[in-house]
N, C-alpha and C. Protein backbone atom coordinates (compact mmCIF):
# COMPACT_ATOMS: atom_id res chain seq x y z
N UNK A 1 17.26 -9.13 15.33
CA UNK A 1 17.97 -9.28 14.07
C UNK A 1 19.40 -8.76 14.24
N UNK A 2 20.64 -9.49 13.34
CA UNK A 2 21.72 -9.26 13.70
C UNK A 2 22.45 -7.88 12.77
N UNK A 3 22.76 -6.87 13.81
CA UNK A 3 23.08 -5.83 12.79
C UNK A 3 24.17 -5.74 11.44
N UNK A 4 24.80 -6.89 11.49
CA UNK A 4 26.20 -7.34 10.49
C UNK A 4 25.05 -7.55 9.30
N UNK A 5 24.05 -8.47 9.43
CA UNK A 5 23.26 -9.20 8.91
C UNK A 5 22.37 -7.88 8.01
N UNK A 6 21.79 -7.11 9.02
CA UNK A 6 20.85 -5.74 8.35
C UNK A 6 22.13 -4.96 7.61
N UNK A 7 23.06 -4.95 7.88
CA UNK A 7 24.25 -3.97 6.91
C UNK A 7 24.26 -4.24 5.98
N UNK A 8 24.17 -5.90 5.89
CA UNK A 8 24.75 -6.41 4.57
C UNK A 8 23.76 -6.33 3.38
N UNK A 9 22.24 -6.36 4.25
CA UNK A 9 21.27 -6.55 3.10
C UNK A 9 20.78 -4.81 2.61
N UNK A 10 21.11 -4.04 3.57
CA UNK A 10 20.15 -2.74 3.30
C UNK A 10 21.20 -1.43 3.18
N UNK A 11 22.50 -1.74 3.07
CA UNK A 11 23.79 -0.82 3.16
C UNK A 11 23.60 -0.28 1.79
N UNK A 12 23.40 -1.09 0.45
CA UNK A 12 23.49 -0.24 -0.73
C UNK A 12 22.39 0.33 -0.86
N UNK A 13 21.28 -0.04 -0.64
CA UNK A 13 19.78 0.68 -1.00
C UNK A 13 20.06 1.70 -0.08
N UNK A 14 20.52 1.54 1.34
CA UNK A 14 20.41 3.07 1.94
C UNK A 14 21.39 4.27 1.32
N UNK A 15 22.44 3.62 1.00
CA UNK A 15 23.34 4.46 0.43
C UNK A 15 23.03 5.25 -0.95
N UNK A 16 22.54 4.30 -1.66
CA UNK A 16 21.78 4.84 -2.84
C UNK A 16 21.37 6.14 -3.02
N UNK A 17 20.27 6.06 -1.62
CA UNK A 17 19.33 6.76 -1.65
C UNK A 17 19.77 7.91 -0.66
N UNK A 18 20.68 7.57 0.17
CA UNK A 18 21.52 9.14 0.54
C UNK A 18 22.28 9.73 -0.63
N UNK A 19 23.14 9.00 -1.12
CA UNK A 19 23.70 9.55 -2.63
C UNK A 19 23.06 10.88 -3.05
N UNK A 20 21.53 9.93 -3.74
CA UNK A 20 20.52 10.72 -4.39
C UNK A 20 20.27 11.83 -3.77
N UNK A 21 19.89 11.88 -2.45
CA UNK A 21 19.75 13.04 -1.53
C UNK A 21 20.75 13.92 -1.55
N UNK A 22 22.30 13.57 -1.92
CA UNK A 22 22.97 14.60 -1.08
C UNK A 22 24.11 14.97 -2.51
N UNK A 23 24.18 13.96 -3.27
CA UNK A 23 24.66 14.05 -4.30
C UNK A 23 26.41 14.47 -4.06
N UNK A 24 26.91 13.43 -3.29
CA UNK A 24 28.12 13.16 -2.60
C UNK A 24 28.98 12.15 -2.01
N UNK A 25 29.35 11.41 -2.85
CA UNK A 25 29.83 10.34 -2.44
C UNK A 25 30.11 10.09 -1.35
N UNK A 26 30.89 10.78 -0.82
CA UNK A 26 31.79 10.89 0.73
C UNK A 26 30.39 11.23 1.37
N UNK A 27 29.67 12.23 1.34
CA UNK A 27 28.66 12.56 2.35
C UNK A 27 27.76 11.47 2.72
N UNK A 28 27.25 11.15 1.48
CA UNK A 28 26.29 9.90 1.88
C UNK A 28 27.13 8.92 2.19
N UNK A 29 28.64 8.34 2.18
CA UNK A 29 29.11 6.96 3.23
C UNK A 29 29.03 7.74 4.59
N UNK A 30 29.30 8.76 4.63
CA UNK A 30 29.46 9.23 6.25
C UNK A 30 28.19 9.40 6.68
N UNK A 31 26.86 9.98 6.62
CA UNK A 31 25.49 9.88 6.55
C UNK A 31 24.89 8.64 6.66
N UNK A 32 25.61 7.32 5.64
CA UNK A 32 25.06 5.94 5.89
C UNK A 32 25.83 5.13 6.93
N UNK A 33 26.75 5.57 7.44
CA UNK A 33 27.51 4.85 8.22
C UNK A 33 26.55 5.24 9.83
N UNK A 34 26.62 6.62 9.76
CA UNK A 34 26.09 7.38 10.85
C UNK A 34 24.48 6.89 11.65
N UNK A 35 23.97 6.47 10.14
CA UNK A 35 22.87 5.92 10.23
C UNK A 35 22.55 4.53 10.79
N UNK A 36 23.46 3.59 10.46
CA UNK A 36 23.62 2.13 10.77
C UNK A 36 24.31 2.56 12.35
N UNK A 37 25.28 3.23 12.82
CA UNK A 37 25.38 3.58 14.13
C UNK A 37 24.00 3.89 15.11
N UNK A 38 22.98 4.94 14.40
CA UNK A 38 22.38 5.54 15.27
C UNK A 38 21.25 4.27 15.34
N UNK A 39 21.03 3.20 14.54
CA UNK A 39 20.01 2.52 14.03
C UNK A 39 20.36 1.32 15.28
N UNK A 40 22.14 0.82 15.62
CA UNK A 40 22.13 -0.14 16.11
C UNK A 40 21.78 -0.27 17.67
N UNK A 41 21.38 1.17 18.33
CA UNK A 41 20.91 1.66 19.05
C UNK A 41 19.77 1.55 19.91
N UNK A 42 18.77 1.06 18.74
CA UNK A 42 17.21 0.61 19.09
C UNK A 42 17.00 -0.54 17.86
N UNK A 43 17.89 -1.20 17.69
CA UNK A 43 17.90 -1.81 16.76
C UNK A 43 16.70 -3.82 17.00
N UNK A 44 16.79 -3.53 18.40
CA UNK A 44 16.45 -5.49 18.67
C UNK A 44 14.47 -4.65 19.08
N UNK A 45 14.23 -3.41 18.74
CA UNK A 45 12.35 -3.01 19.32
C UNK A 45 12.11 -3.02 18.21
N UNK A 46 12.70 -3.06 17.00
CA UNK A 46 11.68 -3.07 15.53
C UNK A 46 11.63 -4.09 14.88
N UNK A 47 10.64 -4.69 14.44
CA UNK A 47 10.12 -5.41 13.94
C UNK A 47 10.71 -5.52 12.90
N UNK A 48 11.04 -7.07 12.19
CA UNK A 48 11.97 -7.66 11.27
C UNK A 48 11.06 -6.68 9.81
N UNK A 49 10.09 -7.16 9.58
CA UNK A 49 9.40 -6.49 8.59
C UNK A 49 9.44 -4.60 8.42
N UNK A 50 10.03 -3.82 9.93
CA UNK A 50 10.17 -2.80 8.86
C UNK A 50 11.62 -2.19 9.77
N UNK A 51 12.03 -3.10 8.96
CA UNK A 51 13.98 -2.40 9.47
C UNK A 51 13.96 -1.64 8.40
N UNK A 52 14.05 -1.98 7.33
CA UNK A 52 14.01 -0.87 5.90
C UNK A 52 13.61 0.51 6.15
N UNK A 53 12.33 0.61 6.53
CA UNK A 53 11.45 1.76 6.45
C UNK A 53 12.77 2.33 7.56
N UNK A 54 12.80 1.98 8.79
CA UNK A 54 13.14 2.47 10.23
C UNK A 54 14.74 2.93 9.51
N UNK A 55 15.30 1.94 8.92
CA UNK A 55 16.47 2.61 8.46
C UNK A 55 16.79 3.73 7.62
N UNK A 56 15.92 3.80 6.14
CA UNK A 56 15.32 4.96 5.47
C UNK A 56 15.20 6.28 6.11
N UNK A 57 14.35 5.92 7.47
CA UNK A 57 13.56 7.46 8.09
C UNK A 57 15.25 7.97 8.77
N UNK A 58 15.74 6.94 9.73
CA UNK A 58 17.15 6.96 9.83
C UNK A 58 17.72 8.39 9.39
N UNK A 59 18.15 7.31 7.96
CA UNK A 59 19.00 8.27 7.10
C UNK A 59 18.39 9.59 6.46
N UNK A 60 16.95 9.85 6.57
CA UNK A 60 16.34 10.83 6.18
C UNK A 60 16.87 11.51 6.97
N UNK A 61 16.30 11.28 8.66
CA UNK A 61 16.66 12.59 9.30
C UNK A 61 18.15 13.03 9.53
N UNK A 62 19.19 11.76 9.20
CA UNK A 62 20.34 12.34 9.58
C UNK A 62 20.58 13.41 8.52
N UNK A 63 20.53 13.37 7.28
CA UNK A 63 20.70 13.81 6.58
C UNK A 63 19.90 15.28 6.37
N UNK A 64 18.42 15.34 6.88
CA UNK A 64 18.16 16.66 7.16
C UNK A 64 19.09 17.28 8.42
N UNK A 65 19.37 16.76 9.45
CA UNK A 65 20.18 16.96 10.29
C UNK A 65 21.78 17.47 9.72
N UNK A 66 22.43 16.62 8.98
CA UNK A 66 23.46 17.55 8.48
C UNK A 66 23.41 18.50 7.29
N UNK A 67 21.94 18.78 6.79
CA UNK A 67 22.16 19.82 6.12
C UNK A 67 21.91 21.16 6.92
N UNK A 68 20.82 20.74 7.94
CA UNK A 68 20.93 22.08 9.02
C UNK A 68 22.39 22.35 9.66
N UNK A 69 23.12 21.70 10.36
CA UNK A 69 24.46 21.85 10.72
C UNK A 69 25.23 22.47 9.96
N UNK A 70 25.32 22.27 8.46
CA UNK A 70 26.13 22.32 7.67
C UNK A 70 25.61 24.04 6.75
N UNK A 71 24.38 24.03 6.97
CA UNK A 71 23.58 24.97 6.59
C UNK A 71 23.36 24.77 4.83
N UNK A 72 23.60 23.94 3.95
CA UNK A 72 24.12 23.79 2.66
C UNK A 72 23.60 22.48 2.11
N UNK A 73 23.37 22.04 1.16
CA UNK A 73 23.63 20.32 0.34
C UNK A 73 24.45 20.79 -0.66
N UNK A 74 25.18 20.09 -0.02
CA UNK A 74 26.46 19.14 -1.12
C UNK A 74 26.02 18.81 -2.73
N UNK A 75 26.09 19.99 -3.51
CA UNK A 75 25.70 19.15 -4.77
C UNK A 75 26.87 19.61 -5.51
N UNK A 76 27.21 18.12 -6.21
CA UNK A 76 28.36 18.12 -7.19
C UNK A 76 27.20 17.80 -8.76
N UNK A 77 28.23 17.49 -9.65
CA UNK A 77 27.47 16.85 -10.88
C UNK A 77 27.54 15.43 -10.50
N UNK A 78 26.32 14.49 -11.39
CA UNK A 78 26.23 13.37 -11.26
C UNK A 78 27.82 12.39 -10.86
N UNK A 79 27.59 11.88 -10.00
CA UNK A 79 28.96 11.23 -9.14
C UNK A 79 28.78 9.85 -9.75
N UNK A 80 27.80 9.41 -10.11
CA UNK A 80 28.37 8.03 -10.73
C UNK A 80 27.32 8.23 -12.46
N UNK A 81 28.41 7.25 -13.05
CA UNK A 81 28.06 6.89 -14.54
C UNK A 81 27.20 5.73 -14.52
N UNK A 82 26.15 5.51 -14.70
CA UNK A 82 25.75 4.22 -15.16
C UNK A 82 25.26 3.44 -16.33
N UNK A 83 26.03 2.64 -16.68
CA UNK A 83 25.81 1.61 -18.09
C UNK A 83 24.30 1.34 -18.58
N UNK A 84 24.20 2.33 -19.16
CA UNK A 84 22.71 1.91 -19.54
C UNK A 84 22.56 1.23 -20.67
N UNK A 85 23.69 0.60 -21.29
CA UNK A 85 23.88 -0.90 -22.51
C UNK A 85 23.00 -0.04 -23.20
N UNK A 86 23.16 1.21 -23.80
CA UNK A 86 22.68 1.72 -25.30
C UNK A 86 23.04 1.17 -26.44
N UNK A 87 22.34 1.27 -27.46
CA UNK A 87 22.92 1.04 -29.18
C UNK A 87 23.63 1.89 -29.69
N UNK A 88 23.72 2.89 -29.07
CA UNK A 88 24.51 4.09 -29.91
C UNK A 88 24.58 5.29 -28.98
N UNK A 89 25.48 6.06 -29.45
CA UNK A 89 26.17 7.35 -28.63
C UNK A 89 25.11 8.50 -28.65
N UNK A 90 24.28 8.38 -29.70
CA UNK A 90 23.06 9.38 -29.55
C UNK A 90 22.01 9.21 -28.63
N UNK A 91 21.69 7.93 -28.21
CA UNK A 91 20.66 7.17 -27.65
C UNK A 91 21.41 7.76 -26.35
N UNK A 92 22.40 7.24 -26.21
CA UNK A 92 23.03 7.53 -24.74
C UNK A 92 22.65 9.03 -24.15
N UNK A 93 22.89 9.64 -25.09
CA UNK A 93 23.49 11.35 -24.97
C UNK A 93 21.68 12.22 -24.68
N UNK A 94 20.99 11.14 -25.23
CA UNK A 94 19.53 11.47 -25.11
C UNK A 94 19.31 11.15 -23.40
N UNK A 95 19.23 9.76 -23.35
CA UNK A 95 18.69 9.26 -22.03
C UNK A 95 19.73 10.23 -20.86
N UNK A 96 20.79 10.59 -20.85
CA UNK A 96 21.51 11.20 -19.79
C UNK A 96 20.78 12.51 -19.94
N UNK A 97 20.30 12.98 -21.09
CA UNK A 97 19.75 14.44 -20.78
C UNK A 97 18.54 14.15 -20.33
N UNK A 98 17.64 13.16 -20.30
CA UNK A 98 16.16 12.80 -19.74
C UNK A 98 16.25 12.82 -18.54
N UNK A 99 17.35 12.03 -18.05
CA UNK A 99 17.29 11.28 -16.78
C UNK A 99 17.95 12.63 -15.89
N UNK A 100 18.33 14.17 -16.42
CA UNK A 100 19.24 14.72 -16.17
C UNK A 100 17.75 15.86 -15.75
N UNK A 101 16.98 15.73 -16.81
CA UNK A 101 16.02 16.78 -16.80
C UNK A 101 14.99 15.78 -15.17
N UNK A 102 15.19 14.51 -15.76
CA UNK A 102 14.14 14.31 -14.15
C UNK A 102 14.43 14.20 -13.33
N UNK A 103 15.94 14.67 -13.06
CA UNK A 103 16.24 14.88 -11.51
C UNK A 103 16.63 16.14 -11.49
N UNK A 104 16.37 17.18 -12.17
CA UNK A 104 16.39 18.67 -12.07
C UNK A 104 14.60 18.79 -11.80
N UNK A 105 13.91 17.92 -12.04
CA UNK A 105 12.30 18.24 -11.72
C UNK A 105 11.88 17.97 -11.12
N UNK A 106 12.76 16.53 -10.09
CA UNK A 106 12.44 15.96 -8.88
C UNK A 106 12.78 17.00 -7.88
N UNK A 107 14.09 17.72 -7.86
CA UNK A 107 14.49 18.35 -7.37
C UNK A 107 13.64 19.92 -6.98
N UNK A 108 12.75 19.62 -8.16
CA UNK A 108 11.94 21.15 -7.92
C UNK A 108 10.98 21.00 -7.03
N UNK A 109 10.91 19.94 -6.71
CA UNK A 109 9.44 19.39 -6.31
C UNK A 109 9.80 19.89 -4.67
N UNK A 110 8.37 19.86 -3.57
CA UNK A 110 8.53 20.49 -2.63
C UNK A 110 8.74 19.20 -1.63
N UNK A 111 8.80 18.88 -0.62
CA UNK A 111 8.94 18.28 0.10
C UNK A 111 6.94 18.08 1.07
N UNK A 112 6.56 16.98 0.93
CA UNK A 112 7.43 15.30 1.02
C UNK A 112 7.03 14.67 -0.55
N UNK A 113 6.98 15.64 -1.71
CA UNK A 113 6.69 15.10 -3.05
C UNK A 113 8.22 14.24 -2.83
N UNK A 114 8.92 15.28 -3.00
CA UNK A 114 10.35 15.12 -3.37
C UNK A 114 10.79 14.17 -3.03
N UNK A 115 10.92 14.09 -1.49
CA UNK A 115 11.53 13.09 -0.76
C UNK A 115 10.91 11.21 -0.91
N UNK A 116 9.60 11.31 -1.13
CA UNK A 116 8.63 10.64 -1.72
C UNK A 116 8.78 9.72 -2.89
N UNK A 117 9.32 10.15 -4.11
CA UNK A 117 9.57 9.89 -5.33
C UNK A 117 11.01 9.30 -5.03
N UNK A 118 11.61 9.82 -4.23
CA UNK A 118 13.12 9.16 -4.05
C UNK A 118 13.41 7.84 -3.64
N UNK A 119 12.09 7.99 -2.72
CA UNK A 119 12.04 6.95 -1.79
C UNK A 119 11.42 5.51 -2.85
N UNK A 120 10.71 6.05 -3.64
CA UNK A 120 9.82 5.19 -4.36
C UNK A 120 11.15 4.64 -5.98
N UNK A 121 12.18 5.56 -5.82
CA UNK A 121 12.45 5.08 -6.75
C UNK A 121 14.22 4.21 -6.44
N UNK A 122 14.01 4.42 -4.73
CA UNK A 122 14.55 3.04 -4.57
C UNK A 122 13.84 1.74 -3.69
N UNK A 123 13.24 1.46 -4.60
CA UNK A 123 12.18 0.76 -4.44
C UNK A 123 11.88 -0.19 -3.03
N UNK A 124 11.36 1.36 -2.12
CA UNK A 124 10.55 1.53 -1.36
C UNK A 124 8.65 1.18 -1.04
N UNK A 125 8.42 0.56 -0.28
CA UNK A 125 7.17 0.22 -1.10
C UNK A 125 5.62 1.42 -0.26
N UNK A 126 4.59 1.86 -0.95
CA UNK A 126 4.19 2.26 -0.42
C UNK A 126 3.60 2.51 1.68
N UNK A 127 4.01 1.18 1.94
CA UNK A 127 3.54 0.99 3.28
C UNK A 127 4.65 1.60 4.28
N UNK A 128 6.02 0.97 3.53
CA UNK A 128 7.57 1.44 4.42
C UNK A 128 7.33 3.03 4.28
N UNK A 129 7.07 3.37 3.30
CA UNK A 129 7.04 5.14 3.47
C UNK A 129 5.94 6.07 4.25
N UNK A 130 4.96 5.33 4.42
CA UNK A 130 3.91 5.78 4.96
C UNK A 130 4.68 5.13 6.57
N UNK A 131 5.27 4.31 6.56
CA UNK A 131 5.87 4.01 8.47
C UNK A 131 6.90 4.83 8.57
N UNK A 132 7.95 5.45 7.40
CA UNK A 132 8.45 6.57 7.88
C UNK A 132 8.12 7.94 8.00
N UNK A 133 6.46 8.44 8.01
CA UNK A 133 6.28 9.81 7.83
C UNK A 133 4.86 9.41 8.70
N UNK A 134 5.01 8.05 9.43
CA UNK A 134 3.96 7.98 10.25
C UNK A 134 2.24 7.94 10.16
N UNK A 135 2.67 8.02 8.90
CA UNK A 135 0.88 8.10 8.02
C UNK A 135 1.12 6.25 7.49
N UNK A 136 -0.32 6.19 7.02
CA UNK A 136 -0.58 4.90 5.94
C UNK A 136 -0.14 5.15 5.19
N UNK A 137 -0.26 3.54 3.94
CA UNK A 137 0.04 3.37 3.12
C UNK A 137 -0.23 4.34 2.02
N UNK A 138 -1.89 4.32 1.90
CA UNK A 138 -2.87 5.28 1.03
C UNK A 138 -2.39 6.41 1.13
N UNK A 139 -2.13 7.13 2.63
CA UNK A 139 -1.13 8.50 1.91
C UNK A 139 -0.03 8.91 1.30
N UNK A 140 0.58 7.58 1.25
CA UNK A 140 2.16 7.52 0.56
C UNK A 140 1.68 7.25 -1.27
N UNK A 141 0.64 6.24 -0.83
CA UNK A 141 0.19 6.29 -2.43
C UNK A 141 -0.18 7.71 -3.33
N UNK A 142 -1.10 8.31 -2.60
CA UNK A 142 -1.55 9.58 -2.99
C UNK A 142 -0.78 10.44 -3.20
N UNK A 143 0.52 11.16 -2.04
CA UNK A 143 1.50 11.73 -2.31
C UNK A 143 2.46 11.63 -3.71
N UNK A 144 2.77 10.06 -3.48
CA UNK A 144 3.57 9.50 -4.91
C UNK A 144 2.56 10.35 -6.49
N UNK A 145 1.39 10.01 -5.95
CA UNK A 145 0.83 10.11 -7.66
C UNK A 145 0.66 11.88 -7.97
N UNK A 146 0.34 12.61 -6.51
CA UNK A 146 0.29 13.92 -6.79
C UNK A 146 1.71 14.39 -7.10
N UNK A 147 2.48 13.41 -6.66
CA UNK A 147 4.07 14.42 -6.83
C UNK A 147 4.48 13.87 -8.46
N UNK A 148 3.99 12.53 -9.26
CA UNK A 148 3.98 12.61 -10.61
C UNK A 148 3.41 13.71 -11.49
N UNK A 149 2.40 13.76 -10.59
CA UNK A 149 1.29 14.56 -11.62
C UNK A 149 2.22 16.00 -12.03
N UNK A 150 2.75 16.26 -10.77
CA UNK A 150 3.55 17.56 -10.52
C UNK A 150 4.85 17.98 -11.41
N UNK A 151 5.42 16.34 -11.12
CA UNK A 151 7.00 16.12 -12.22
C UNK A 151 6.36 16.14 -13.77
N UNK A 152 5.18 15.83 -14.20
CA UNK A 152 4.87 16.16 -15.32
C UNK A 152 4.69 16.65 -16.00
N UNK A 153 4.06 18.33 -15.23
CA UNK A 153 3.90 18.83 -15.02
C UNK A 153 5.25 19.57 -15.91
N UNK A 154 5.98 19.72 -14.82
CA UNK A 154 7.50 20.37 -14.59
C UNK A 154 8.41 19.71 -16.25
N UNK A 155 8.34 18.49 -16.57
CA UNK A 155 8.74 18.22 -18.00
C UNK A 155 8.09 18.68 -18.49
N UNK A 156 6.95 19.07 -18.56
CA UNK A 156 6.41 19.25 -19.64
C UNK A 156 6.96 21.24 -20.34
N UNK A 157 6.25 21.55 -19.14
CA UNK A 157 7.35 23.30 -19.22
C UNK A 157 8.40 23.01 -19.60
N UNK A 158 9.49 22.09 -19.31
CA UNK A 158 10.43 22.41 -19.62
C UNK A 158 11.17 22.02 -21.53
N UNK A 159 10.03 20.90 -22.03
CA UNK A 159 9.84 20.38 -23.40
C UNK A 159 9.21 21.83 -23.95
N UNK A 160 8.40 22.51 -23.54
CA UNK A 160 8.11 23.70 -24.10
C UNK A 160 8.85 24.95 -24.65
């Protein structure tokens, strides 16, 4: 497969999802760039069906990799705004504090809940995540639902 070709289709989903991880604009292009480098490498032994996953695990480890280096994550406040076409300024002001509280609860979560839910909520599918953590599908499933159970958990204390 041609790597211009894998950039073009899997550059924003990876980026996305370093974003989410690192919560840094600049970090995650340099992290996703780093990644598509280290990826084009062994890029023609993986199988068309899981460049995704292979790219994902990629950017996972680079990114655990520069937080050990760095000793730190990069967290700013939310770096991008997104249009969520509300009816009104209250509606808005609600959903940014929801969406604000479930990534302060994702965030609590331990690792591979954490990393797990991230993965799933750029829509990752159970099998690609289980090929990046080397397990099946069924344990990526299981993980996902114990790490809900957990985030529910965690809203719910915090509605209290």
């Amino acid at each position: 497969m041609d790597i211009e070709k894998i950039y073009r289709i899997y550059f924003d989903d990876l980026y996305r999802f370093l974003l989410y991880l690192c919560k840094n604009k600049e970090v995650a292009q340099d992290i996703c760039s780093e990644s598509f480098i280290k990826a084009m490498k062994n890029i023609e032994n993986i199988e068309d069906s899981k460049v995704k996953s292979y790219l994902f695990q990629i950017g996972k480890n680079t990114y655990y990799n520069y937080y050990k280096k760095n000793n730190r994550i990069v967290l700013t406040e939310n770096t991008e705004d997104f249009d969520l076409a509300l009816e009104s300024f209250e509606k808005d002001i609600l959903e940014k504090e929801n969406l604000t509280a479930l990534e302060r609860a994702i965030n609590k979560l331990e690792n591979p809940y954490k990393d797990i839910v991230k993965l799933r909520l750029n829509d990752l599918s159970f099998k690609e995540i289980g090929e990046i953590y080397n397990k099946n599908q069924n344990w990526a499933c299981v993980v996902y639902h114990r790490a809900k159970e957990k985030l529910k958990i965690l809203l719910e204390e915090k509605n209290e």
